[in-house]
Protein backbone atom coordinates (compact mmCIF):
# COMPACT_ATOMS: atom_id res chain seq x y z
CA UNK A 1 168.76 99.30 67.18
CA UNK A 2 170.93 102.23 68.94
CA UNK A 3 171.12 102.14 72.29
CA UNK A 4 169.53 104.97 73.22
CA UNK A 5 165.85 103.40 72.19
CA UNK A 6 166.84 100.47 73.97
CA UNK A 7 167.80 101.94 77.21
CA UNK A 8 164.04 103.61 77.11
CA UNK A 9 161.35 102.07 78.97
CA UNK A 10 159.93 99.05 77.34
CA UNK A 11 156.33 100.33 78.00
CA UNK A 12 157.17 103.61 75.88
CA UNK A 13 158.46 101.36 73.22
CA UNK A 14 155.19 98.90 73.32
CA UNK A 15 152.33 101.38 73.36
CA UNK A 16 149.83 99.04 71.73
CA UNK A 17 150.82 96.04 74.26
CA UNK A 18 150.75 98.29 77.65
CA UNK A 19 147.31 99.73 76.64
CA UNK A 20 146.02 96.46 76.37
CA UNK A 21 147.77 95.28 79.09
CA UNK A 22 146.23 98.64 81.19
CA UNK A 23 142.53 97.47 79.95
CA UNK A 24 142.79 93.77 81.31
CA UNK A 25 144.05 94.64 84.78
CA UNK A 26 141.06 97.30 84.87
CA UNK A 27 138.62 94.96 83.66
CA UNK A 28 140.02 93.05 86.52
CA UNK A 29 139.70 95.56 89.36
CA UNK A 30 136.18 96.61 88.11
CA UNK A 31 135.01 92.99 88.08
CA UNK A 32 136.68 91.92 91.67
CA UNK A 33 135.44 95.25 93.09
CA UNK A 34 131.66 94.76 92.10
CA UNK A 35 131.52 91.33 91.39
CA UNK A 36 129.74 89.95 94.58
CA UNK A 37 127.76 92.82 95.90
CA UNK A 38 124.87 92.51 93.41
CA UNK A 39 123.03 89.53 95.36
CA UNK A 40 123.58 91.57 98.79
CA UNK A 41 120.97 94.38 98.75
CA UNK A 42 118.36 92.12 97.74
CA UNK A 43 118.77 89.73 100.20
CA UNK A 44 118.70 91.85 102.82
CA UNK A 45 116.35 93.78 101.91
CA UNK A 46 113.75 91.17 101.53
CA UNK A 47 115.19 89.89 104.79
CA UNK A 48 114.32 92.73 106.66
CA UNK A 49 111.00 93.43 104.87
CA UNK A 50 109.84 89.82 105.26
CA UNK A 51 110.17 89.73 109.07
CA UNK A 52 107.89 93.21 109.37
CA UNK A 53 105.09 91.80 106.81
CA UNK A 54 102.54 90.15 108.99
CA UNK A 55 102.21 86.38 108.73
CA UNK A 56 98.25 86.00 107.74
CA UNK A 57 99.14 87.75 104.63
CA UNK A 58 102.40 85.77 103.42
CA UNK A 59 101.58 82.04 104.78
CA UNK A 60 98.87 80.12 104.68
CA UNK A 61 98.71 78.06 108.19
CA UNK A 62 97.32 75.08 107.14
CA UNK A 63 95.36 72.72 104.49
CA UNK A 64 96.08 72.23 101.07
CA UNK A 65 96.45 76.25 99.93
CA UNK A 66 99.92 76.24 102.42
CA UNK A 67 101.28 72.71 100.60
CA UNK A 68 100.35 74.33 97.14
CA UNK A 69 102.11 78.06 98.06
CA UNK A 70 105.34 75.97 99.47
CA UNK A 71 105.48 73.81 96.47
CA UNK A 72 105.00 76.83 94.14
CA UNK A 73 107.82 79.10 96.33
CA UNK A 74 110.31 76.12 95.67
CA UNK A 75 109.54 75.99 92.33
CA UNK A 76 110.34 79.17 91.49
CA UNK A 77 113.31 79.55 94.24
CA UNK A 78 111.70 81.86 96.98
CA UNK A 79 111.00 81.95 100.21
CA UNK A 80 108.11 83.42 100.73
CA UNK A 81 104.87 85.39 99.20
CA UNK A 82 106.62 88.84 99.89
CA UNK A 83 110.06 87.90 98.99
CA UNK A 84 108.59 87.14 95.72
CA UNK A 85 106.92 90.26 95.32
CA UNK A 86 109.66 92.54 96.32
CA UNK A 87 111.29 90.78 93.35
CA UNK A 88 110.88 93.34 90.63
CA UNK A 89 113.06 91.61 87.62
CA UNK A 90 110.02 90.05 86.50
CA UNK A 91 111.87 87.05 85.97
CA UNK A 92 109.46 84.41 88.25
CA UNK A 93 105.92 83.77 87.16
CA UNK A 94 105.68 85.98 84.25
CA UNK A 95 103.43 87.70 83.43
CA UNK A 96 104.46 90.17 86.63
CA UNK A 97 101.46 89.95 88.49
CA UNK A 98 101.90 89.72 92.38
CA UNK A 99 100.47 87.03 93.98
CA UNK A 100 98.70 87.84 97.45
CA UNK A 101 97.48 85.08 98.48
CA UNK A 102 96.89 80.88 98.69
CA UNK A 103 93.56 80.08 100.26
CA UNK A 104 91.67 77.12 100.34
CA UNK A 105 88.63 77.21 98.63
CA UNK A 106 86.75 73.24 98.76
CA UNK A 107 88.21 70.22 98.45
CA UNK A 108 90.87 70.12 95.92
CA UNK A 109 90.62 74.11 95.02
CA UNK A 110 92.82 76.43 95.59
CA UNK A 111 92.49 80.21 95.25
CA UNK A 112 95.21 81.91 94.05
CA UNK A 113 95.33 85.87 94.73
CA UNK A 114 96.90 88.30 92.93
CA UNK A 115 97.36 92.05 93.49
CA UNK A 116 96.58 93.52 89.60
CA UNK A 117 94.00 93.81 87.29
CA UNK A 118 94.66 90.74 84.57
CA UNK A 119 93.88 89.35 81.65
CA UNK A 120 91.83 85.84 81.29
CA UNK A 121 94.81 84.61 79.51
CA UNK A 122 97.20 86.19 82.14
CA UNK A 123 95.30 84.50 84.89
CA UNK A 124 94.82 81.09 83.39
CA UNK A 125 98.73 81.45 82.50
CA UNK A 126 99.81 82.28 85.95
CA UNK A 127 97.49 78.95 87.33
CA UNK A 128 99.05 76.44 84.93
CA UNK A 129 102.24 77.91 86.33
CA UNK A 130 100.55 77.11 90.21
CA UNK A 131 99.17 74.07 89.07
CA UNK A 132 102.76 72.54 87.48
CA UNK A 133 104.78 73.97 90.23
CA UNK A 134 102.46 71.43 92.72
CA UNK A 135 102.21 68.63 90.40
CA UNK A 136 102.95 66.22 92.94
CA UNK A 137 100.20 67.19 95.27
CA UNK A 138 97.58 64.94 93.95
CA UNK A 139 94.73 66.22 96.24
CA UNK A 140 95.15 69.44 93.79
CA UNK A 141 92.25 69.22 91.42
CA UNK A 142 91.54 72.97 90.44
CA UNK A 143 93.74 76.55 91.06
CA UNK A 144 91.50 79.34 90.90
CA UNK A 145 93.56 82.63 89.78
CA UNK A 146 91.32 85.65 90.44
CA UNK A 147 92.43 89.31 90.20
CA UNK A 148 91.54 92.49 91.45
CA UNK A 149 89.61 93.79 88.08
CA UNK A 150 87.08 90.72 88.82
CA UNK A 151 89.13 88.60 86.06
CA UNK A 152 89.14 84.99 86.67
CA UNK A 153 90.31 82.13 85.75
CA UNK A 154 90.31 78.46 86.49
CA UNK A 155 92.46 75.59 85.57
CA UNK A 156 92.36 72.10 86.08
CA UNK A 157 95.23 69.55 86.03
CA UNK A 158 94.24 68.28 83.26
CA UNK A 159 94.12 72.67 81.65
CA UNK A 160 97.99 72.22 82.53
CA UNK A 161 98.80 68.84 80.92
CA UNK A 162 99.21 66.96 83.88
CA UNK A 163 97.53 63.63 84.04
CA UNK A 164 94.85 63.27 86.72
């Protein structure tokens, strides 16, 4: 080689290797600069919207409905009735139907809320989930899934292929 290409800059003389170089270190800064800030918003957003939604309507206070609802919430990996809703990723208890409400209906039934219109097959879907989710709550005979379109459904542990 003459020595006036080697006394250029290597970069000038490796194109191809400094553009690939240049894409790796900005993959790199992209990825470090946006990396952890996805999980942020969302948490405190449902932070501060779970602390202004009244109690009555997120948390049962007592009986078997408030064992079944904290069973299902751990389940799934949330904290509470709202945080769950505010979820919009439809990624817990598809189908995407927000649950309102645990109640206690009689002994061993629970009634299980939820804000849409739904299905039969929707509603005895999202009470096998329910009914799984508190398999270890033996007092649970029945979950009761009801919807705002009058749709019911309800499923037994047996419906969910637990054994009694």
């Amino acid at each position: 080689m003459p020595k006036a290409e080697k006394s250029s800059n290597w970069f000038k003389r490796h194109k191809i290797i400094t553009g690939v170089l240049a894409f790796i270190i900005l993959c790199v800064i992209v990825s470090a600069a946006g990396g952890g800030k996805q999980n942020k918003p969302a948490t405190q957003t449902a932070t501060t919207k779970t602390s202004t939604t009244p109690a009555s309507t997120t948390t049962p206070k007592t009986g078997l409905a408030s064992q079944v609802q904290t069973a299902y919430l751990k389940q799934i990996g949330y904290g509470s009735i709202t945080e769950l809703n505010q979820d919009k990723n439809d990624v817990v208890g598809s189908p995407e139907n927000e649950i309102t409400s645990f109640e206690d209906e009689s002994s061993g039934v629970v009634k299980v809320s939820v804000q849409d219109g739904l299905t039969k097959a929707q509603a005895k879907q999202i009470g096998a989930v329910v009914m799984i989710s508190a398999s270890d709550i033996k007092s649970l005979k029945w979950v009761d899934v009801r919807g705002t379109s009058g749709t019911y459904a309800e499923v037994s542990r047996q419906d969910a292929g637990l054994a009694d």
